[in-house]
N, C-alpha and C. Protein backbone atom coordinates (compact mmCIF):
# COMPACT_ATOMS: atom_id res chain seq x y z
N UNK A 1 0.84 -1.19 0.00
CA UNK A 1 0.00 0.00 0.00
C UNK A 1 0.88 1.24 0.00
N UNK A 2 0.43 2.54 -0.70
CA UNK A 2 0.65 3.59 -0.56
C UNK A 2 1.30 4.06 0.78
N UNK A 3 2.02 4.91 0.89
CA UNK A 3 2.42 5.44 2.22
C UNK A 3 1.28 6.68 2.34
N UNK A 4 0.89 6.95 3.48
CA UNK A 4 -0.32 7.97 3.52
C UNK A 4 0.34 10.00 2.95
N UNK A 5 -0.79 10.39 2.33
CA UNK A 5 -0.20 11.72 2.09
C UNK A 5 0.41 12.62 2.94
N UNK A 6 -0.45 12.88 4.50
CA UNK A 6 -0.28 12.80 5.31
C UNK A 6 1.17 13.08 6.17
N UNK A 7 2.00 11.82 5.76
CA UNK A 7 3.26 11.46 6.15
C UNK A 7 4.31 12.01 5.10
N UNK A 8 3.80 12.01 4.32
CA UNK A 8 4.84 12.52 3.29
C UNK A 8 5.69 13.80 3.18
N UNK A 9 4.81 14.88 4.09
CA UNK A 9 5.73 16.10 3.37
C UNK A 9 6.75 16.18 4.66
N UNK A 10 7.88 17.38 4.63
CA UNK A 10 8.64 16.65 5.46
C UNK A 10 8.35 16.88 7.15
N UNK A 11 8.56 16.51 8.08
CA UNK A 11 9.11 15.82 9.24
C UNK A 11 9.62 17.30 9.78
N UNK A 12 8.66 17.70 11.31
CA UNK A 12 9.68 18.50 12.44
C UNK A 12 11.03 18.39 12.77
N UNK A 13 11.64 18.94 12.70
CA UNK A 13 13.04 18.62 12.82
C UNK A 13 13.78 18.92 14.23
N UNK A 14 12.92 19.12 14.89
CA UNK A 14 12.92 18.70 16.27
C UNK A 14 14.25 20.23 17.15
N UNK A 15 13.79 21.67 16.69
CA UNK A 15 14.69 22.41 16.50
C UNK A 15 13.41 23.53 17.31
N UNK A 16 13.70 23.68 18.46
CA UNK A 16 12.44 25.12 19.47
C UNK A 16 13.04 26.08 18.95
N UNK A 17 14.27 26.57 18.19
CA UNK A 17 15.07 27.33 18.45
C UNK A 17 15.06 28.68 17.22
N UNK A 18 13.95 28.23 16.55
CA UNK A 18 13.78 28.66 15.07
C UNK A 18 12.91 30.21 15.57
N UNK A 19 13.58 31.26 14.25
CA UNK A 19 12.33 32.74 14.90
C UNK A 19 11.40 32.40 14.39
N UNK A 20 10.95 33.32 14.71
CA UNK A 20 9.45 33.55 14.45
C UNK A 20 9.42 34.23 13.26
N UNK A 21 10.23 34.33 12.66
CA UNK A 21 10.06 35.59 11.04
C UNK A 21 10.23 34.24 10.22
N UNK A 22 10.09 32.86 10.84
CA UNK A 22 10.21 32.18 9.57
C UNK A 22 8.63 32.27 9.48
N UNK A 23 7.48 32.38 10.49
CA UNK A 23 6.37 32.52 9.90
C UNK A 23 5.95 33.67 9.56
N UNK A 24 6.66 34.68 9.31
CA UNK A 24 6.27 36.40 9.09
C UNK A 24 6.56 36.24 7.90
N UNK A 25 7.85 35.56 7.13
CA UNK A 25 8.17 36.06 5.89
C UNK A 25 6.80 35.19 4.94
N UNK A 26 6.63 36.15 3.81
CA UNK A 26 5.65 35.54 2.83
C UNK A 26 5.62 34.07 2.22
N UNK A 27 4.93 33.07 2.36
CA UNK A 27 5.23 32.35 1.71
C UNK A 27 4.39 32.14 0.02
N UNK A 28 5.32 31.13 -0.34
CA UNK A 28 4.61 31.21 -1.57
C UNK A 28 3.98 29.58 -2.15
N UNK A 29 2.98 29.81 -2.69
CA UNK A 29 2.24 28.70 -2.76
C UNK A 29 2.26 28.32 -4.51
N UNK A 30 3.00 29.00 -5.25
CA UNK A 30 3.22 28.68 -6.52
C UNK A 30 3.48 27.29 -6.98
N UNK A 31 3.89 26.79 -6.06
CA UNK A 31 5.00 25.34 -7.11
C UNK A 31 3.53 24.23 -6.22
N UNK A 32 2.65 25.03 -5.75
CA UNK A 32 1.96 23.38 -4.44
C UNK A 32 0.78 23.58 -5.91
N UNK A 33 0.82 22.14 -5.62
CA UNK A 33 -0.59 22.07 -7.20
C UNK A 33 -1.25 20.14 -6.32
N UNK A 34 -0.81 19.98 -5.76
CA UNK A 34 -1.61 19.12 -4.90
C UNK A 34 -1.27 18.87 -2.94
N UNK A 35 -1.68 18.63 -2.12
CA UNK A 35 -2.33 18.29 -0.91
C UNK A 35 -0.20 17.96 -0.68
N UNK A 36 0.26 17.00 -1.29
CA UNK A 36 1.51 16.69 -0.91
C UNK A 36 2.95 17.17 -1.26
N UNK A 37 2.39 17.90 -1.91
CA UNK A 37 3.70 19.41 -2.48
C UNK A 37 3.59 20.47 -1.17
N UNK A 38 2.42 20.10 -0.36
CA UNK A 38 3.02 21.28 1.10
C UNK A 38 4.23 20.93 1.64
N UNK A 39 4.76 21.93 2.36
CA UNK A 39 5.85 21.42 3.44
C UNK A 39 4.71 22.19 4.73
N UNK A 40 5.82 21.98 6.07
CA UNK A 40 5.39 21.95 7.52
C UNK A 40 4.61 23.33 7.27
N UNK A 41 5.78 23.96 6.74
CA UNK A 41 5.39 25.71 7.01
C UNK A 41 4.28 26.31 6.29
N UNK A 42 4.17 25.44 5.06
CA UNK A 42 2.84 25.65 4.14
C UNK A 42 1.59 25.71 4.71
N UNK A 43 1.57 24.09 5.35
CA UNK A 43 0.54 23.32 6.00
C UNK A 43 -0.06 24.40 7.34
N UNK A 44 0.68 24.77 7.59
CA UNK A 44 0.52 25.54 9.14
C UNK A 44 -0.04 26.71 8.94
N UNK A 45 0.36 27.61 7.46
CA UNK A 45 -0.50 28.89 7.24
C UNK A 45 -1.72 29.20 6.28
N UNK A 46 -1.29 27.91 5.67
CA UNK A 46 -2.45 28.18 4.58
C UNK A 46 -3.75 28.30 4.72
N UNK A 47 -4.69 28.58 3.99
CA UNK A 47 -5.99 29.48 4.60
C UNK A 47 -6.14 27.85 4.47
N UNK A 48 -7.25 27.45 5.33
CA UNK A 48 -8.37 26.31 5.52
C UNK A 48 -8.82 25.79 4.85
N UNK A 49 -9.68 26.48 3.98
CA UNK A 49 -10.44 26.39 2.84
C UNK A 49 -9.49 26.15 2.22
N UNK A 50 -8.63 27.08 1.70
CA UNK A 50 -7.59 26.22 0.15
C UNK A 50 -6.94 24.61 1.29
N UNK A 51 -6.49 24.85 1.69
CA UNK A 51 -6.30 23.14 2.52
C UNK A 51 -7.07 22.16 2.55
N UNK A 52 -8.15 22.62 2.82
CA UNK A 52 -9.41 21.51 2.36
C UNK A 52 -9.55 21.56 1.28
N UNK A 53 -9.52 22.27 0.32
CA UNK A 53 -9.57 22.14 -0.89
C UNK A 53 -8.48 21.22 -1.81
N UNK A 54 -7.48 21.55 -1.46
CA UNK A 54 -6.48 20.57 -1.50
C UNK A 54 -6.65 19.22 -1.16
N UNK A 55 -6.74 18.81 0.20
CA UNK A 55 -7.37 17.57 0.24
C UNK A 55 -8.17 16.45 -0.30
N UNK A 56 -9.42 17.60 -0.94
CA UNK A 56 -10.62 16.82 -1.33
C UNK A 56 -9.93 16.61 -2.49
N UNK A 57 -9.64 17.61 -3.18
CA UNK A 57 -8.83 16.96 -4.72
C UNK A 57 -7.60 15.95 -4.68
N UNK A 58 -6.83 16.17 -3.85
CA UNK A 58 -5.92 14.73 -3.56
C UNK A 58 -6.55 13.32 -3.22
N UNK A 59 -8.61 13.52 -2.61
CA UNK A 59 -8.82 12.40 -2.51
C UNK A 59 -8.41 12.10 -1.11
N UNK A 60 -8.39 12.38 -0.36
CA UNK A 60 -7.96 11.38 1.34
C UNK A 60 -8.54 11.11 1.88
N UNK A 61 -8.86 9.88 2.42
CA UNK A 61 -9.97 9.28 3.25
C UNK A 61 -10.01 10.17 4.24
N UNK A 62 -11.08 9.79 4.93
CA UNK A 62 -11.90 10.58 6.09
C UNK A 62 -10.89 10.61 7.47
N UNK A 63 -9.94 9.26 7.69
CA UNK A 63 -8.71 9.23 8.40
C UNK A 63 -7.88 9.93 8.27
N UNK A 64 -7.69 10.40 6.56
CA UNK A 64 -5.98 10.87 6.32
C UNK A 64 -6.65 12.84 6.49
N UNK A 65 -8.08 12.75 6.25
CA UNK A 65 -8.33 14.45 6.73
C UNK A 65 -8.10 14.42 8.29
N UNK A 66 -8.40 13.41 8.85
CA UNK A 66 -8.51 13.88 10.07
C UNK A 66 -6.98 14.19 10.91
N UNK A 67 -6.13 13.22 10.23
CA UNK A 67 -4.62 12.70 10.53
C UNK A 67 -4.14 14.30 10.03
N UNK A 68 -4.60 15.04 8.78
CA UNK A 68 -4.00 16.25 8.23
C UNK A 68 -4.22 17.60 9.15
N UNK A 69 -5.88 17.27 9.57
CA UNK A 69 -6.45 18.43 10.49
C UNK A 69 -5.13 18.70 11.86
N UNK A 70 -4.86 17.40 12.37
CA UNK A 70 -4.46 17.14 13.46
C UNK A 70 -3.02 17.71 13.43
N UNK A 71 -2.32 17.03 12.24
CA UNK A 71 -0.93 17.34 12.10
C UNK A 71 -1.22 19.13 11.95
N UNK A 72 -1.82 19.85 11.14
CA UNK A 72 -1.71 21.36 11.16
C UNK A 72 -2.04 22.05 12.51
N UNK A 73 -2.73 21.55 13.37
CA UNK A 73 -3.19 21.93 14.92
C UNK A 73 -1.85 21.58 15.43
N UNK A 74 -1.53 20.46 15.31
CA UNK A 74 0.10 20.29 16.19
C UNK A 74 1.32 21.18 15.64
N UNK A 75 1.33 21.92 14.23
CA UNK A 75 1.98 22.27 13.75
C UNK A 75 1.89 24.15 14.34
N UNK A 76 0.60 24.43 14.53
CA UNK A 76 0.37 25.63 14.74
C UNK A 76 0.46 25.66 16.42
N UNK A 77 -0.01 24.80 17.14
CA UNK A 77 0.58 25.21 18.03
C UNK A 77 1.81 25.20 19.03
N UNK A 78 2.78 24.23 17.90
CA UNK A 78 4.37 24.39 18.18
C UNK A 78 5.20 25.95 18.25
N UNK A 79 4.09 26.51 17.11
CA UNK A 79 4.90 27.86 16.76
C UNK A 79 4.47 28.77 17.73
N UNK A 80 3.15 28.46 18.11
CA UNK A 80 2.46 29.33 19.46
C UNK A 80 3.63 29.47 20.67
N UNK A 81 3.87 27.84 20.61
CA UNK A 81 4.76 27.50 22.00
C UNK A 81 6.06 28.02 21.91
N UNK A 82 6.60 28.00 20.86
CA UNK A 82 7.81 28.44 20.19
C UNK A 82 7.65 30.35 20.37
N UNK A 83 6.66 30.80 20.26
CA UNK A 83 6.32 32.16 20.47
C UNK A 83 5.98 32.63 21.77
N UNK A 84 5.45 32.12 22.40
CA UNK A 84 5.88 32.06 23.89
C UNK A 84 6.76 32.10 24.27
N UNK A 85 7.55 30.83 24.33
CA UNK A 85 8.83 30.69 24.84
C UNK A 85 10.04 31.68 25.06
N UNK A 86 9.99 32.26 23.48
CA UNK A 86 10.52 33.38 23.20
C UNK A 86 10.41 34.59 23.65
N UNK A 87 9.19 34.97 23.64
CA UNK A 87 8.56 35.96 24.77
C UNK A 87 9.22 35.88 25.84
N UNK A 88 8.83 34.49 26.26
CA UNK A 88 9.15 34.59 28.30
C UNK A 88 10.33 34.70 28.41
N UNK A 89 11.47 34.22 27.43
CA UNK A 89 12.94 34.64 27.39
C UNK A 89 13.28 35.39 27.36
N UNK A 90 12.68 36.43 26.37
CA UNK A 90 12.94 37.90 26.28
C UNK A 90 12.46 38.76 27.85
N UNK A 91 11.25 38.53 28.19
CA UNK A 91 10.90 39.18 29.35
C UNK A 91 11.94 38.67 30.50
N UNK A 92 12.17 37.32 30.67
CA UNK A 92 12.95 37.32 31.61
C UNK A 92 14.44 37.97 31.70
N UNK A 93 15.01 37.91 30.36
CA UNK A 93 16.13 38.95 30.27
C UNK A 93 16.17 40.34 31.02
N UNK A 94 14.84 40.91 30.52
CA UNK A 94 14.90 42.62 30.78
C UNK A 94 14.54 42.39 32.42
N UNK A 95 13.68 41.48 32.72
CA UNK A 95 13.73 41.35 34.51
C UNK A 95 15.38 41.29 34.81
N UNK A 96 16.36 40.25 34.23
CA UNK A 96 17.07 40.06 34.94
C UNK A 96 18.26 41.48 34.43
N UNK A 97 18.11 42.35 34.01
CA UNK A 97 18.90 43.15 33.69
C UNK A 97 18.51 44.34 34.41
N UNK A 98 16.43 44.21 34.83
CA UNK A 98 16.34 45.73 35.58
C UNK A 98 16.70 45.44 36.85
N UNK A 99 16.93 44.04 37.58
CA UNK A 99 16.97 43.88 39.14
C UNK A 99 19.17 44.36 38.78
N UNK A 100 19.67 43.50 38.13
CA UNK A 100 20.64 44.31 38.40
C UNK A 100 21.33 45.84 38.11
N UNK A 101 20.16 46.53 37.53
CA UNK A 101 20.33 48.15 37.67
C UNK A 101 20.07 48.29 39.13
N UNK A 102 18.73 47.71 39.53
CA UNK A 102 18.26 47.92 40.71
C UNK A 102 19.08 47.78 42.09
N UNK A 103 19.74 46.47 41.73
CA UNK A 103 20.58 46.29 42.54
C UNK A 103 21.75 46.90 42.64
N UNK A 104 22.08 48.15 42.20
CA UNK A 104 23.42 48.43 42.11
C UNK A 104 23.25 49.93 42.70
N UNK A 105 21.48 49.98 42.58
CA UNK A 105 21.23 51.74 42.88
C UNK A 105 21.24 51.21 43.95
N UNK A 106 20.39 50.03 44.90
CA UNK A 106 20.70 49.98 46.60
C UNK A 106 21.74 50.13 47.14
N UNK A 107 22.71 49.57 46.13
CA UNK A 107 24.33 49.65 46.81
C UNK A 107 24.70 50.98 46.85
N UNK A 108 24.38 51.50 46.53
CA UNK A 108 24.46 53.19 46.14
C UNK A 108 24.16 53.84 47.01
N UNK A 109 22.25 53.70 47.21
CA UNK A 109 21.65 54.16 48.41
C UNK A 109 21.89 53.79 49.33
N UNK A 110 22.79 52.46 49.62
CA UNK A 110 22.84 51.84 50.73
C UNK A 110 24.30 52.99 51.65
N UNK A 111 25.26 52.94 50.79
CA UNK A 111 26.20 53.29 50.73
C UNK A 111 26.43 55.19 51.08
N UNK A 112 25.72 55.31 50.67
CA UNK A 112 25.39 57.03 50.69
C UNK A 112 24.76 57.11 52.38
N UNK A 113 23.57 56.42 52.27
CA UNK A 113 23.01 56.15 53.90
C UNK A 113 23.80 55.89 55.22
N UNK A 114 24.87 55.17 54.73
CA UNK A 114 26.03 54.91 55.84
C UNK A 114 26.64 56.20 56.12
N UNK A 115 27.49 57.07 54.36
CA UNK A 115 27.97 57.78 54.99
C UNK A 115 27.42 59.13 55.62
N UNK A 116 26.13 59.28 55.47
CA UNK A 116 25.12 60.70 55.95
C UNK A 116 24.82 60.09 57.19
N UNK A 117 25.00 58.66 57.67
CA UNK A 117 24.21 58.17 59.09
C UNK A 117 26.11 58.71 60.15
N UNK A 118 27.31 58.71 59.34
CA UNK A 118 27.84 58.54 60.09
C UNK A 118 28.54 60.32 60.17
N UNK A 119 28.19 60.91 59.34
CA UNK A 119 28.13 62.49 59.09
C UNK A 119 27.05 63.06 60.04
N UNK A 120 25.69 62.39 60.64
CA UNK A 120 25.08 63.14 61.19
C UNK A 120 25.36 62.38 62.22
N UNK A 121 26.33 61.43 62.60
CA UNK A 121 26.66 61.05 64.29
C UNK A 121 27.53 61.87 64.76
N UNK A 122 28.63 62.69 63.63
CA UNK A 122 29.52 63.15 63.87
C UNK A 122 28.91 64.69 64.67
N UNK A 123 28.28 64.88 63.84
CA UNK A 123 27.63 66.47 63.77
C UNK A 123 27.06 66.41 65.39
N UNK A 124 26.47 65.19 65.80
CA UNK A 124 25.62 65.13 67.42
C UNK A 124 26.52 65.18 68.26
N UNK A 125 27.64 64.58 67.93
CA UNK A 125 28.70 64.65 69.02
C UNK A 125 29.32 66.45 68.89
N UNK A 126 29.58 66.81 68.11
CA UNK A 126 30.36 68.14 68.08
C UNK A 126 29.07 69.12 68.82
N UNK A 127 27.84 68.68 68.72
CA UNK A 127 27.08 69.95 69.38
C UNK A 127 26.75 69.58 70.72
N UNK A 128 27.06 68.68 71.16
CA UNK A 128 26.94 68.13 72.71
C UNK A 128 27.78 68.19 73.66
């Protein structure tokens, strides 16, 4: 038997590490003229309707739509997760870059406080 359409185009490559402008840049749908000329990145943006449309003309049983539905839901929300991820990396950066501004003004304030605490001990003793 056939290998399913499904399976055919290529394979996650198992890589979180990819931007996000690979789904910003335009893609182009020129050379896809059936259901198994998509790749991952195709599959994941293409409007619905042309995808189903695709399908029905490739013919795929009611399994291999459902197996296709499934693979583009897993596909879209890798990139979600992948967009997240990225996010929370980025945010955690600028946290960890404002605590050490932050931390460097306490040392500061801390430091300044000592010497005005020990400038106004001085000052109590000279008027006493």
């Amino acid at each position: 038997s056939a290998p399913s359409p499904v399976t055919e185009a290529t394979s996650y490559d198992g890589s979180y590490e990819e931007e996000e402008s690979q789904y910003t840049t335009p893609i182009s749908y020129d050379n896809v003229k059936t259901f198994s000329d998509l790749s991952d990145e195709q599959i994941a943006n293409i409007d619905f309707k042309e995808l189903t449309r695709l399908m029905t003309e490739a013919g795929l049983s009611d399994e291999d739509v459902s197996a296709a539905k499934a693979r583009r839901r897993r596909l879209k929300n890798r990139h979600s997760a992948r967009v997240c991820s990225n996010k929370k990396r980025e945010k955690c950066s600028e946290l960890t870059e404002t605590n050490k501004v932050l931390c460097k003004k306490i040392a500061t304030l801390q430091s300044e406080n000592a010497l005005l605490r020990n400038e106004n001990a001085g000052l109590k003793q000279t008027n006493h």
